[in-house]
N, C-alpha and C. Protein backbone atom coordinates (compact mmCIF):
# COMPACT_ATOMS: atom_id res chain seq x y z
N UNK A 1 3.61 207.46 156.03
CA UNK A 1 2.41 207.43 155.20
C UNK A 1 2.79 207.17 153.75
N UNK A 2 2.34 205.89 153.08
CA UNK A 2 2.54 206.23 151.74
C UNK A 2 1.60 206.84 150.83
N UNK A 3 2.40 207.23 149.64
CA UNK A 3 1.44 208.11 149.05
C UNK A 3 1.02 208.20 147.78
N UNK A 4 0.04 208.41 147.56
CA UNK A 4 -0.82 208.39 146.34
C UNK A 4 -0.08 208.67 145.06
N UNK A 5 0.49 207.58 143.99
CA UNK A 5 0.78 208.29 142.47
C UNK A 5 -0.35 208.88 141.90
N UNK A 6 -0.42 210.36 141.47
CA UNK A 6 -1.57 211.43 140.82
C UNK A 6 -0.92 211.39 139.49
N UNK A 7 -2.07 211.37 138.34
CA UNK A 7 -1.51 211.10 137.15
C UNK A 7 -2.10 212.14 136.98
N UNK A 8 -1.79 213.15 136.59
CA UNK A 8 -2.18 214.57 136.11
C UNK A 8 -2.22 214.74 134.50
N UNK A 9 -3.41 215.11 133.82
CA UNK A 9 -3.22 215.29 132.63
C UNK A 9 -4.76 215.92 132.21
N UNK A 10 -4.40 216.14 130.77
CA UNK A 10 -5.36 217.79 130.67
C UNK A 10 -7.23 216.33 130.80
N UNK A 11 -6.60 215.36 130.26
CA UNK A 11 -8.25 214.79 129.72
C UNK A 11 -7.67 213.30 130.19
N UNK A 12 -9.18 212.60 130.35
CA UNK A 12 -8.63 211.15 130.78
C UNK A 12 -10.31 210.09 130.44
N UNK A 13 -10.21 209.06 129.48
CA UNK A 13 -11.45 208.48 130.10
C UNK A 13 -10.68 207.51 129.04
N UNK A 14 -11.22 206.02 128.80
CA UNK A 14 -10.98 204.87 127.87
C UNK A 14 -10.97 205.11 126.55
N UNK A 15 -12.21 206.01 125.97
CA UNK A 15 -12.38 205.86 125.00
C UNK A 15 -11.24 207.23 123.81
N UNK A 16 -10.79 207.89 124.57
CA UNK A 16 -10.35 208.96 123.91
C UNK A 16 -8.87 208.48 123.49
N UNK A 17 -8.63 209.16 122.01
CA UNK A 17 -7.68 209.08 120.99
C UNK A 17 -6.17 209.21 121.60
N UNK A 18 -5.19 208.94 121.52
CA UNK A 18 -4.05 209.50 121.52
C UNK A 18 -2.87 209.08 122.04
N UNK A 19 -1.70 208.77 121.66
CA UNK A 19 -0.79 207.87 122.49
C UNK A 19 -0.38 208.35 123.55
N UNK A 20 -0.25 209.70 123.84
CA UNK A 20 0.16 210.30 125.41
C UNK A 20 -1.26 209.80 126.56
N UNK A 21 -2.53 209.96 125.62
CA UNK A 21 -3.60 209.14 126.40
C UNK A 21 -3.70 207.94 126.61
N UNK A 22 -3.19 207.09 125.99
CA UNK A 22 -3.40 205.47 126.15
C UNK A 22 -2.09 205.27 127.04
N UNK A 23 -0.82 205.94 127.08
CA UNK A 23 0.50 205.87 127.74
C UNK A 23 0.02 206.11 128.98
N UNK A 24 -1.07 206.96 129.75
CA UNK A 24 -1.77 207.11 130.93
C UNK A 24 -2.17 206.07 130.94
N UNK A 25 -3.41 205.83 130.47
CA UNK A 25 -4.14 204.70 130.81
C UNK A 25 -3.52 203.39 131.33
N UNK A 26 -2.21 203.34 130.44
CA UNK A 26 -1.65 201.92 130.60
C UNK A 26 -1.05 202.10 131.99
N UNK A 27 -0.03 202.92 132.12
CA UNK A 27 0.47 203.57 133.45
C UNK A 27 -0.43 203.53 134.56
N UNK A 28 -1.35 203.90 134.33
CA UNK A 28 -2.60 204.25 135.62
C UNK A 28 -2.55 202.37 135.81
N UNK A 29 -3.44 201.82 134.90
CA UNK A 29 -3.32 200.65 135.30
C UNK A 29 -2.93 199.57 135.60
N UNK A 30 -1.28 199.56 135.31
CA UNK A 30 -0.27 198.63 135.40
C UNK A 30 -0.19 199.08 136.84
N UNK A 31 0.29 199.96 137.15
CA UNK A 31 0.41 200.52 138.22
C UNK A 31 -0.57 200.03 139.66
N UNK A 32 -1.89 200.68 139.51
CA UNK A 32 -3.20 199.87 140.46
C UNK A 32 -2.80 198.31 140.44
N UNK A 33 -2.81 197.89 139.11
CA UNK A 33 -2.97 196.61 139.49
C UNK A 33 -2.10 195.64 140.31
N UNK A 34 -0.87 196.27 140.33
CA UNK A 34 0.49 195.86 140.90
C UNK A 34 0.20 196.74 142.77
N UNK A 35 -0.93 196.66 142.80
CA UNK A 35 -1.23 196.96 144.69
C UNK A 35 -0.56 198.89 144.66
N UNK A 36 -0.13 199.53 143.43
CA UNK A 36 -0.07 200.75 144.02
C UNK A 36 -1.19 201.25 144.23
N UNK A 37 -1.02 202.65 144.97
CA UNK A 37 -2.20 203.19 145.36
C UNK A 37 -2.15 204.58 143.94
N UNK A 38 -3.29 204.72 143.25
CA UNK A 38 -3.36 204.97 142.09
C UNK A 38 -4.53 206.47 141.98
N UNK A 39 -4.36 207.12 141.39
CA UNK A 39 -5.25 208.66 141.19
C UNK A 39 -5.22 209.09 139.90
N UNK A 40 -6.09 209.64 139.12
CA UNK A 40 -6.14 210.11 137.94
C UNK A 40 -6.38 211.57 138.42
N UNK A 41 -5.84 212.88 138.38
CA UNK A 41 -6.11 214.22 138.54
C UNK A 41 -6.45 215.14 136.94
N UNK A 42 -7.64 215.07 136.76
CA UNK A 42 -7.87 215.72 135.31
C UNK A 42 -8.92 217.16 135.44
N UNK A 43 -9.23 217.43 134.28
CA UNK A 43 -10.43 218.80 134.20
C UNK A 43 -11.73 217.73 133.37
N UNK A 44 -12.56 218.65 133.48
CA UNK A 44 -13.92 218.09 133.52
C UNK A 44 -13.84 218.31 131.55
N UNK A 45 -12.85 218.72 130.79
CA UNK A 45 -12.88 218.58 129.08
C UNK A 45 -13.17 217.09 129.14
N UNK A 46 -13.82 217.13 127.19
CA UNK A 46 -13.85 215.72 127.15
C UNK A 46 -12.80 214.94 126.44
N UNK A 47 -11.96 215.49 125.65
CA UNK A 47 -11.58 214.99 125.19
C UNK A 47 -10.27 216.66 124.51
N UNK A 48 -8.96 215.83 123.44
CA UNK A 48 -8.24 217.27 122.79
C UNK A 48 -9.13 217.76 121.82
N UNK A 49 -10.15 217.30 121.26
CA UNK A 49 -10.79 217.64 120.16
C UNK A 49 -12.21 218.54 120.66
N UNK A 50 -11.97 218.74 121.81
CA UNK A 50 -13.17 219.42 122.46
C UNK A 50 -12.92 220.69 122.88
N UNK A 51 -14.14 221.98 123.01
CA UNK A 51 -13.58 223.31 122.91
C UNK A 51 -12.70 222.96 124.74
N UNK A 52 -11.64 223.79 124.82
CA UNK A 52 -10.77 223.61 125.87
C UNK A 52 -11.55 224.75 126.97
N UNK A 53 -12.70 225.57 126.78
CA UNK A 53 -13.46 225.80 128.14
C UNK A 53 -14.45 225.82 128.43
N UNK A 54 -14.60 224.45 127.73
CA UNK A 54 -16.29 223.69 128.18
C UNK A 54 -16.01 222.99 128.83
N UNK A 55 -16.92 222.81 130.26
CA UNK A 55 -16.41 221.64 131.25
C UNK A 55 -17.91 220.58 130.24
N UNK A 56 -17.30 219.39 129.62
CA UNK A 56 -18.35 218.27 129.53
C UNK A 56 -18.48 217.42 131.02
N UNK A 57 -17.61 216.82 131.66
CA UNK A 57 -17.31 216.21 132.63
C UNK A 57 -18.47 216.68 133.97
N UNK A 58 -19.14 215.92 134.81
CA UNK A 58 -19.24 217.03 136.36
C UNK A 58 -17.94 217.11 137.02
N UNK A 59 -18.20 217.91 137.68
CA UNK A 59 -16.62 217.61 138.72
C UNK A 59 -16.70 216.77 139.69
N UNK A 60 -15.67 216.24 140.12
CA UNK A 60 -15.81 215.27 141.41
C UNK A 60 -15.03 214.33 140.99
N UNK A 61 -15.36 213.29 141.78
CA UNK A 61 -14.20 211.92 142.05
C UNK A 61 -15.42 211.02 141.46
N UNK A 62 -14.77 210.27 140.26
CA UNK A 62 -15.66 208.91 139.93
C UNK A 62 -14.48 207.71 139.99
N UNK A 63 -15.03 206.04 139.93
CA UNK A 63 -14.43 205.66 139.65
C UNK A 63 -14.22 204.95 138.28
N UNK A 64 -13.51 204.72 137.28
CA UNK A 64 -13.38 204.45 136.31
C UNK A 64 -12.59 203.44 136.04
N UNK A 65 -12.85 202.30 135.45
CA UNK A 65 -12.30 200.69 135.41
C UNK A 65 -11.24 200.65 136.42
N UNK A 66 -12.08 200.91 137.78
CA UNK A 66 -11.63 200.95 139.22
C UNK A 66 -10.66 202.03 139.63
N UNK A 67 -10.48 202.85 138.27
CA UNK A 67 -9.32 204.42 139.25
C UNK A 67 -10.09 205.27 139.73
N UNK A 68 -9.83 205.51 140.57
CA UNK A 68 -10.14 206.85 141.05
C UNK A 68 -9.91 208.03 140.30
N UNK A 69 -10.56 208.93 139.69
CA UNK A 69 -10.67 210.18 138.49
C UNK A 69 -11.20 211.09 139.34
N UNK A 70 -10.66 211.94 139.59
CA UNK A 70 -11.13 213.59 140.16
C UNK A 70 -10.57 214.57 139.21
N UNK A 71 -12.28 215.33 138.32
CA UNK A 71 -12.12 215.49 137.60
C UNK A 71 -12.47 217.62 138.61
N UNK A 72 -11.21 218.10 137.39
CA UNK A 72 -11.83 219.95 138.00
C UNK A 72 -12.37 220.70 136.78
N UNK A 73 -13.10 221.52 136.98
CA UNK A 73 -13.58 222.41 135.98
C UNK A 73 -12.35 223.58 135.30
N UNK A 74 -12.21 223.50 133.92
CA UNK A 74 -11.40 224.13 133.48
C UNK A 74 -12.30 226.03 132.93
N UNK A 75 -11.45 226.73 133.41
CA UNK A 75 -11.64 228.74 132.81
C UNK A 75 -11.45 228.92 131.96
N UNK A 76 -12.47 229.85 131.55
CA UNK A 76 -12.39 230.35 130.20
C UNK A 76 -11.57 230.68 129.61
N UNK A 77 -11.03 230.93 128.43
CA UNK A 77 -10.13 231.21 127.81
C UNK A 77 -9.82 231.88 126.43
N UNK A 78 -9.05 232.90 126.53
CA UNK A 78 -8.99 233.30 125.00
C UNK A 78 -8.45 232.65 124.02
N UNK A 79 -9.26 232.40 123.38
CA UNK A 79 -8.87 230.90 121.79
C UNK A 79 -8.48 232.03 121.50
N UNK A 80 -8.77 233.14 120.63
CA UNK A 80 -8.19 234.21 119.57
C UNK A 80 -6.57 234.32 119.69
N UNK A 81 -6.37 233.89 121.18
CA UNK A 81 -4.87 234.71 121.33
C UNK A 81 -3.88 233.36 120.88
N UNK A 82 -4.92 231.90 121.76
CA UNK A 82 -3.82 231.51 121.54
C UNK A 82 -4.02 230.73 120.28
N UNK A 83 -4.61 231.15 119.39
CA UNK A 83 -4.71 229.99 118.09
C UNK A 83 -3.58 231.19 117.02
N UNK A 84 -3.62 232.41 117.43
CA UNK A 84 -2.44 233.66 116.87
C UNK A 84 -0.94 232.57 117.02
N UNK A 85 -0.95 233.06 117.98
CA UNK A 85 0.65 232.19 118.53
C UNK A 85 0.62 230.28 118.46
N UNK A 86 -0.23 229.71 118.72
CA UNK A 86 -0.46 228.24 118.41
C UNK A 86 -0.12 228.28 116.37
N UNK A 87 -0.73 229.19 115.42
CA UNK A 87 -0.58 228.94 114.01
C UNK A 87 0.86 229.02 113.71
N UNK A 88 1.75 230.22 114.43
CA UNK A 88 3.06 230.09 114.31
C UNK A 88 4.07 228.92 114.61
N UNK A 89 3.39 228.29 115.70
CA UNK A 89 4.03 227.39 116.22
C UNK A 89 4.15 226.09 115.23
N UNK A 90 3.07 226.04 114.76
CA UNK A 90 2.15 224.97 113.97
C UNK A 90 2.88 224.68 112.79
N UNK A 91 3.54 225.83 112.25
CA UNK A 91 4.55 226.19 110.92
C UNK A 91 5.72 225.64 111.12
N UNK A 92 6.53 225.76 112.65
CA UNK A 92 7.49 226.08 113.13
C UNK A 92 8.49 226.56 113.22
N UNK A 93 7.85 227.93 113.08
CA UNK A 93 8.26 229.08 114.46
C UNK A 93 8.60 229.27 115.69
N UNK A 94 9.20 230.78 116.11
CA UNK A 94 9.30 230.50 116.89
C UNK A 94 8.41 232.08 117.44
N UNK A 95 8.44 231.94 118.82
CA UNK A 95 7.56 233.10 119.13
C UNK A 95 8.81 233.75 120.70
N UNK A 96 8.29 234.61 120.94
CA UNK A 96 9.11 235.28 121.92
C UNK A 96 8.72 234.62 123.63
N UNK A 97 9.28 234.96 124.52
CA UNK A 97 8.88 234.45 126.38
C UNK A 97 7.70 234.95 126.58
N UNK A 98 7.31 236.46 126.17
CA UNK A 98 5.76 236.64 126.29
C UNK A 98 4.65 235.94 125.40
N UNK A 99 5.20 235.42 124.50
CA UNK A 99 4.35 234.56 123.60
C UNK A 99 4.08 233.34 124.48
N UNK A 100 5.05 232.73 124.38
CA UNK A 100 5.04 231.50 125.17
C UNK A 100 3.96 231.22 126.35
N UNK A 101 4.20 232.64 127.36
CA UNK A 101 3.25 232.94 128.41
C UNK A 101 1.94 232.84 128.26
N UNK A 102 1.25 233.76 127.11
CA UNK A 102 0.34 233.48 126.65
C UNK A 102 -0.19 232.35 126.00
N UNK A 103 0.49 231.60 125.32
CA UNK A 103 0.07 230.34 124.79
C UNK A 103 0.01 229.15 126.25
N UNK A 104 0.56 229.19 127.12
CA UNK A 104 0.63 228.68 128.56
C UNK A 104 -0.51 228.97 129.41
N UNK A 105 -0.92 230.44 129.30
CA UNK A 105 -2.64 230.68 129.86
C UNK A 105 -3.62 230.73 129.28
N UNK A 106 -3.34 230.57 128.00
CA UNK A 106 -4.99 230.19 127.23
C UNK A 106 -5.01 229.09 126.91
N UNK A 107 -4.08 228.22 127.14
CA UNK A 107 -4.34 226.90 126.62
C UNK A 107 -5.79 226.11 127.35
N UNK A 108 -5.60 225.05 127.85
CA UNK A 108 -6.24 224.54 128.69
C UNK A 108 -5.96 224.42 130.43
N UNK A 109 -6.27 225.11 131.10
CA UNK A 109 -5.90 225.70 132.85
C UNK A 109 -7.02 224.93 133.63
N UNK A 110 -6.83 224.55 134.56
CA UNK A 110 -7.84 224.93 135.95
C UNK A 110 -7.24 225.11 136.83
N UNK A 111 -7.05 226.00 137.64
CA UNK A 111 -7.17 226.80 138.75
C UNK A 111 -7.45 226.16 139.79
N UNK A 112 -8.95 224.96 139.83
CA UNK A 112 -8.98 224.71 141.14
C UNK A 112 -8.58 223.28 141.53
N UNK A 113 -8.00 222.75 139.81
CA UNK A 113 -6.99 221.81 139.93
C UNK A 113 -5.43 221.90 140.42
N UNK A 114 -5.01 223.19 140.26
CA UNK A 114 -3.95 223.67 140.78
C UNK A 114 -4.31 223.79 142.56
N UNK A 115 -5.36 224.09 143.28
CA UNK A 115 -5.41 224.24 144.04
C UNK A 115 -5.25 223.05 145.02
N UNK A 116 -6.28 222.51 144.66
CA UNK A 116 -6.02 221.05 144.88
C UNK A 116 -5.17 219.93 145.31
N UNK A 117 -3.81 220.16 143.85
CA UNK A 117 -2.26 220.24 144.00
C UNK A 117 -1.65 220.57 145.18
N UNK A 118 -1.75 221.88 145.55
CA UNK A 118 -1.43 223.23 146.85
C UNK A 118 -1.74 222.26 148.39
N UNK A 119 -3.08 221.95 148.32
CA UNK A 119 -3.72 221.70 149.51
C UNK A 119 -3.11 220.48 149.43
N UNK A 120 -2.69 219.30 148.95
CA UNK A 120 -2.75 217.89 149.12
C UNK A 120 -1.34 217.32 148.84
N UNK A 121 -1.12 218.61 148.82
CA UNK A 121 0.71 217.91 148.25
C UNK A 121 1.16 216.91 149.23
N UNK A 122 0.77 216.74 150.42
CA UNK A 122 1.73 216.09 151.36
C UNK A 122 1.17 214.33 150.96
N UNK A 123 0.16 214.34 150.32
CA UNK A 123 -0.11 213.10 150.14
C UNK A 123 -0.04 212.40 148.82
N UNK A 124 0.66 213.10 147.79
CA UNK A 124 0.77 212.18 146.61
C UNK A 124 2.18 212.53 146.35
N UNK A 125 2.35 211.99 144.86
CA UNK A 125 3.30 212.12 144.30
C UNK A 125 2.91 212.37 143.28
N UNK A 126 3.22 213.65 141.82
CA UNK A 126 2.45 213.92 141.38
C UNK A 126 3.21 213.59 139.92
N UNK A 127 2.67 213.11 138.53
CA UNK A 127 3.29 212.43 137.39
C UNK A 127 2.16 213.04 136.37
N UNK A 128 2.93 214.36 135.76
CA UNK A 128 2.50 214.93 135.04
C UNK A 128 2.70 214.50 133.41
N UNK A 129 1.82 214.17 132.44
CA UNK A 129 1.83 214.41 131.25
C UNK A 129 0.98 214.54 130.55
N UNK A 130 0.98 214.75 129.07
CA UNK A 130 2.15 215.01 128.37
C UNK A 130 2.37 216.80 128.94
N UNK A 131 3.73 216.98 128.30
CA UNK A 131 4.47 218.19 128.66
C UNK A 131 3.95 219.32 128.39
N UNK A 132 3.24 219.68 127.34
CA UNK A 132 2.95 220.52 126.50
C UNK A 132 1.91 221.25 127.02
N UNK A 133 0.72 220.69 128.04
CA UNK A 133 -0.47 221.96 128.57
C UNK A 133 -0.15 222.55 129.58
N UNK A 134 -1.21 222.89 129.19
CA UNK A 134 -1.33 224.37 130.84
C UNK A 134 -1.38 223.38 132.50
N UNK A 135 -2.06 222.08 132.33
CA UNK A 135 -1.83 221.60 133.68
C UNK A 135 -0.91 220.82 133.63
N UNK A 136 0.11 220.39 133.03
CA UNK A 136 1.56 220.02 133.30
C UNK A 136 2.22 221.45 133.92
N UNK A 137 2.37 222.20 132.62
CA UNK A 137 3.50 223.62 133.10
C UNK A 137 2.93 224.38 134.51
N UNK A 138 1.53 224.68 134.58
CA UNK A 138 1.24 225.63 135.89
C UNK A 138 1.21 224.33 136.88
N UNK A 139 0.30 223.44 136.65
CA UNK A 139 0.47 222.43 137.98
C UNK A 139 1.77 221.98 138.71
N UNK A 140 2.80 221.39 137.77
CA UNK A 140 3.95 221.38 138.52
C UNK A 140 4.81 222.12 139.18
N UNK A 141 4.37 223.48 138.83
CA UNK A 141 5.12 224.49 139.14
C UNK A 141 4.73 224.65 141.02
N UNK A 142 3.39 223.74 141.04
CA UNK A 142 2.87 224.12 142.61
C UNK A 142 3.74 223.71 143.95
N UNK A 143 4.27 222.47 142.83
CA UNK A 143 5.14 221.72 144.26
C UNK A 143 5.82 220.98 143.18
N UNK A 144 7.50 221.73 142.59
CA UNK A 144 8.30 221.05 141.44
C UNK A 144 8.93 219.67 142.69
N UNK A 145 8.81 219.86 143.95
CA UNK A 145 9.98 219.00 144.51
C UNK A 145 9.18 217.50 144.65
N UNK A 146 7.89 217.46 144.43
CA UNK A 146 7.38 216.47 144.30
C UNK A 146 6.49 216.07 143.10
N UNK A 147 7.13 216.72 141.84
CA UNK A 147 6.74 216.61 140.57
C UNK A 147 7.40 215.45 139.56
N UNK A 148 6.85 214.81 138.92
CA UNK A 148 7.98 214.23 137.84
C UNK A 148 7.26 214.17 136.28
N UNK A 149 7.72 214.28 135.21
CA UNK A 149 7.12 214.99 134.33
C UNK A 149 7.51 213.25 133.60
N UNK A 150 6.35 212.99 133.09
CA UNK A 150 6.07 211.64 132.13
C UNK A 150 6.09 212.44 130.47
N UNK A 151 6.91 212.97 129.76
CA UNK A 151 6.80 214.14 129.05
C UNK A 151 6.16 213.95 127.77
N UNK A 152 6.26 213.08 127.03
CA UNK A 152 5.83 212.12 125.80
C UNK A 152 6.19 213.23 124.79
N UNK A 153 7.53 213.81 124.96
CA UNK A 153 8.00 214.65 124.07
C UNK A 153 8.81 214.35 122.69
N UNK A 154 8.45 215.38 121.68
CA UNK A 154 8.67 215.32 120.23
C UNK A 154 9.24 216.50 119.85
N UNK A 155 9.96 216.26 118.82
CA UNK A 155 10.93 216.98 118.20
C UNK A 155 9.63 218.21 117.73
N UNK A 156 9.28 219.29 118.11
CA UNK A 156 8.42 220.03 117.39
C UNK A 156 9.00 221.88 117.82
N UNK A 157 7.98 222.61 117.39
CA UNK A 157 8.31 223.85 118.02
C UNK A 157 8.35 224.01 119.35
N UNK A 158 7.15 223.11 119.93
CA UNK A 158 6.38 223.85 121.45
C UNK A 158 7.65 223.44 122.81
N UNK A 159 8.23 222.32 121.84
CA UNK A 159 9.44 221.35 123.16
C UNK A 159 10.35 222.80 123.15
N UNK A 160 10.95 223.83 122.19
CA UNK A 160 11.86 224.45 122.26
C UNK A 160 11.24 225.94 123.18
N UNK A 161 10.28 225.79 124.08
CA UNK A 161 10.17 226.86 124.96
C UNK A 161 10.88 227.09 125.86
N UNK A 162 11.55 228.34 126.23
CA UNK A 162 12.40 228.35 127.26
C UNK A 162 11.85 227.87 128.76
N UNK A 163 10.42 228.02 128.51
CA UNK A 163 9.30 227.71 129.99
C UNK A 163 9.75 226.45 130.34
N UNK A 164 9.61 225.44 128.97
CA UNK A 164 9.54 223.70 129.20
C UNK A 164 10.76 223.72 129.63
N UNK A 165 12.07 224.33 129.14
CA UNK A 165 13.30 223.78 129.79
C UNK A 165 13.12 224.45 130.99
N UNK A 166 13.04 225.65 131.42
CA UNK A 166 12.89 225.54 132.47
C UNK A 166 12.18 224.62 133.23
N UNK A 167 10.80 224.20 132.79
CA UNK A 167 9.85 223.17 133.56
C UNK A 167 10.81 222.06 134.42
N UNK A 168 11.67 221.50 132.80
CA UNK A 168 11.94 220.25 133.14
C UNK A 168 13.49 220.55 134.21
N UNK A 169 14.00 221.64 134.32
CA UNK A 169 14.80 221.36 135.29
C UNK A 169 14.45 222.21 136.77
N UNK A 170 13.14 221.86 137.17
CA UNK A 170 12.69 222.67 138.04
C UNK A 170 11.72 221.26 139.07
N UNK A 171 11.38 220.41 138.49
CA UNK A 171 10.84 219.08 138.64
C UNK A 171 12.42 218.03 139.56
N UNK A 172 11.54 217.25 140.47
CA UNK A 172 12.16 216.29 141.06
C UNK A 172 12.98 215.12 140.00
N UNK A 173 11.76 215.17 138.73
CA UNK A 173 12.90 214.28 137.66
C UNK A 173 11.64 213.83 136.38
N UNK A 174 12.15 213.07 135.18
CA UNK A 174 11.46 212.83 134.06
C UNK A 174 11.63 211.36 134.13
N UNK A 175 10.24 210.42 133.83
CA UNK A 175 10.42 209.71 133.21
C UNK A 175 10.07 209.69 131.08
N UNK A 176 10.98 208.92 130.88
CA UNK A 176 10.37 208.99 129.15
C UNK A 176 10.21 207.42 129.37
N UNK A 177 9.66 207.61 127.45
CA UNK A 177 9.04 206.20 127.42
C UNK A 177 9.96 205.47 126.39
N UNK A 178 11.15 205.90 125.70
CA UNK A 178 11.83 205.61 124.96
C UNK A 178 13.33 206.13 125.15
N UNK A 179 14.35 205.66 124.45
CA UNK A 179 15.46 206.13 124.76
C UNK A 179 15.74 207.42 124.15
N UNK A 180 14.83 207.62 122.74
CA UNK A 180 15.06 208.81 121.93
C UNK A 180 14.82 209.66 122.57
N UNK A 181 13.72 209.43 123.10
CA UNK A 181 12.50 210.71 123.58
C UNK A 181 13.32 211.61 124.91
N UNK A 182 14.20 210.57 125.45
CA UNK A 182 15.17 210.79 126.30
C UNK A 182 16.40 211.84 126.08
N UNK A 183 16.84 211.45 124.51
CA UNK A 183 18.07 211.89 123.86
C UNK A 183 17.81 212.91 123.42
N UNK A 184 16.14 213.32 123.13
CA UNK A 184 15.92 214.63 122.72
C UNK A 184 16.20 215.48 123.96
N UNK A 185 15.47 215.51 124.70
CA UNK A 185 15.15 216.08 126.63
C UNK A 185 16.86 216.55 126.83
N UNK A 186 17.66 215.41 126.64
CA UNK A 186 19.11 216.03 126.84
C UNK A 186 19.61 217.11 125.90
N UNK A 187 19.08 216.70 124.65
CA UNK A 187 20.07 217.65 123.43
C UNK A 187 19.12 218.83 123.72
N UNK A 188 17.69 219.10 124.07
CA UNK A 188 16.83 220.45 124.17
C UNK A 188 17.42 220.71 125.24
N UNK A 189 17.46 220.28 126.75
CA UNK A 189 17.17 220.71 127.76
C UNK A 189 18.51 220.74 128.81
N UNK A 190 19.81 220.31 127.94
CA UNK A 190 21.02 219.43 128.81
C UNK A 190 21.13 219.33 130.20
């Protein structure tokens, strides 16, 4: 059986900002168009600039300049805690493993996108990015042996979590999109 590439990432539609978002987009569609068989796995947010536990989205499977988008409803969440530990970070700081934790469950989560993951693993292959949310770190964690992390990682505070190195050597493998981005992943993560 072959199987479905799932592009996992916190938000997904044409019009939204951001180079880890347009690095999907392009991916998603180079990809389809070259006869793979192609999936967008997102939460029903609209966008990074949107509160992270409002679903704007319905849920479900649409298709979108022909991908397939199955979008899940993202849980509530405590902003207070993590905008505490997100301002430190922001400075760059550093915060402790229980910090980290917390900034990992209030970020942006769904649950029944993780589930999802659980139930269907036998049929995709799953290409998580960027590195940094809650459905990269908890989603891959569902099935690391059929994970690969698209990381679109930067020299900042959040790359130096002990979680992400763990992440990234817990995953089937990384692609980057540059050689740097690469050279960082080794010098953070060896």
């Amino acid at each position: 059986m072959d199987k479905t590439l799932a592009f996992v990432t916190p938000w997904y539609g044409e019009n939204i900002p951001g180079g880890a978002e347009a690095a999907c987009r392009s991916l998603v569609k180079t990809l389809s168009a070259r006869g793979l068989k192609v999936e967008v796995l997102t939460t029903c947010v609209r966008d990074f600039r949107a509160n992270w536990s409002e679903n704007h989205h319905p849920a479900g499977t649409t298709m979108e300049t022909g991908i397939p988008v199955r979008r899940f409803p993202v849980r509530r969440r405590d902003t207070r805690r993590f905008d505490e530990i997100n301002a430190v970070l922001m400075q760059g700081g550093t915060v402790s493993r229980g910090e980290e934790q917390v900034f990992l469950s209030e970020m942006i989560n769904s649950p029944a996108l993780y589930d999802y993951i659980g139930e269907h693993r036998g049929e995709y292959v799953f290409f998580f990015m960027p590195y940094m949310f809650g459905t990269t770190y908890w989603g891959s964690r569902v099935c690391p042996e059929q994970s690969v992390l698209v990381p679109c990682l930067h020299d900042e505070a959040y790359a130096r979590f002990e979680s992400f190195r763990q992440m990234f050597h817990s995953v089937r493998g990384s692609i980057f999109l540059s050689e740097e981005e690469r050279d960082l992943a080794v010098a953070l993560y060896r």
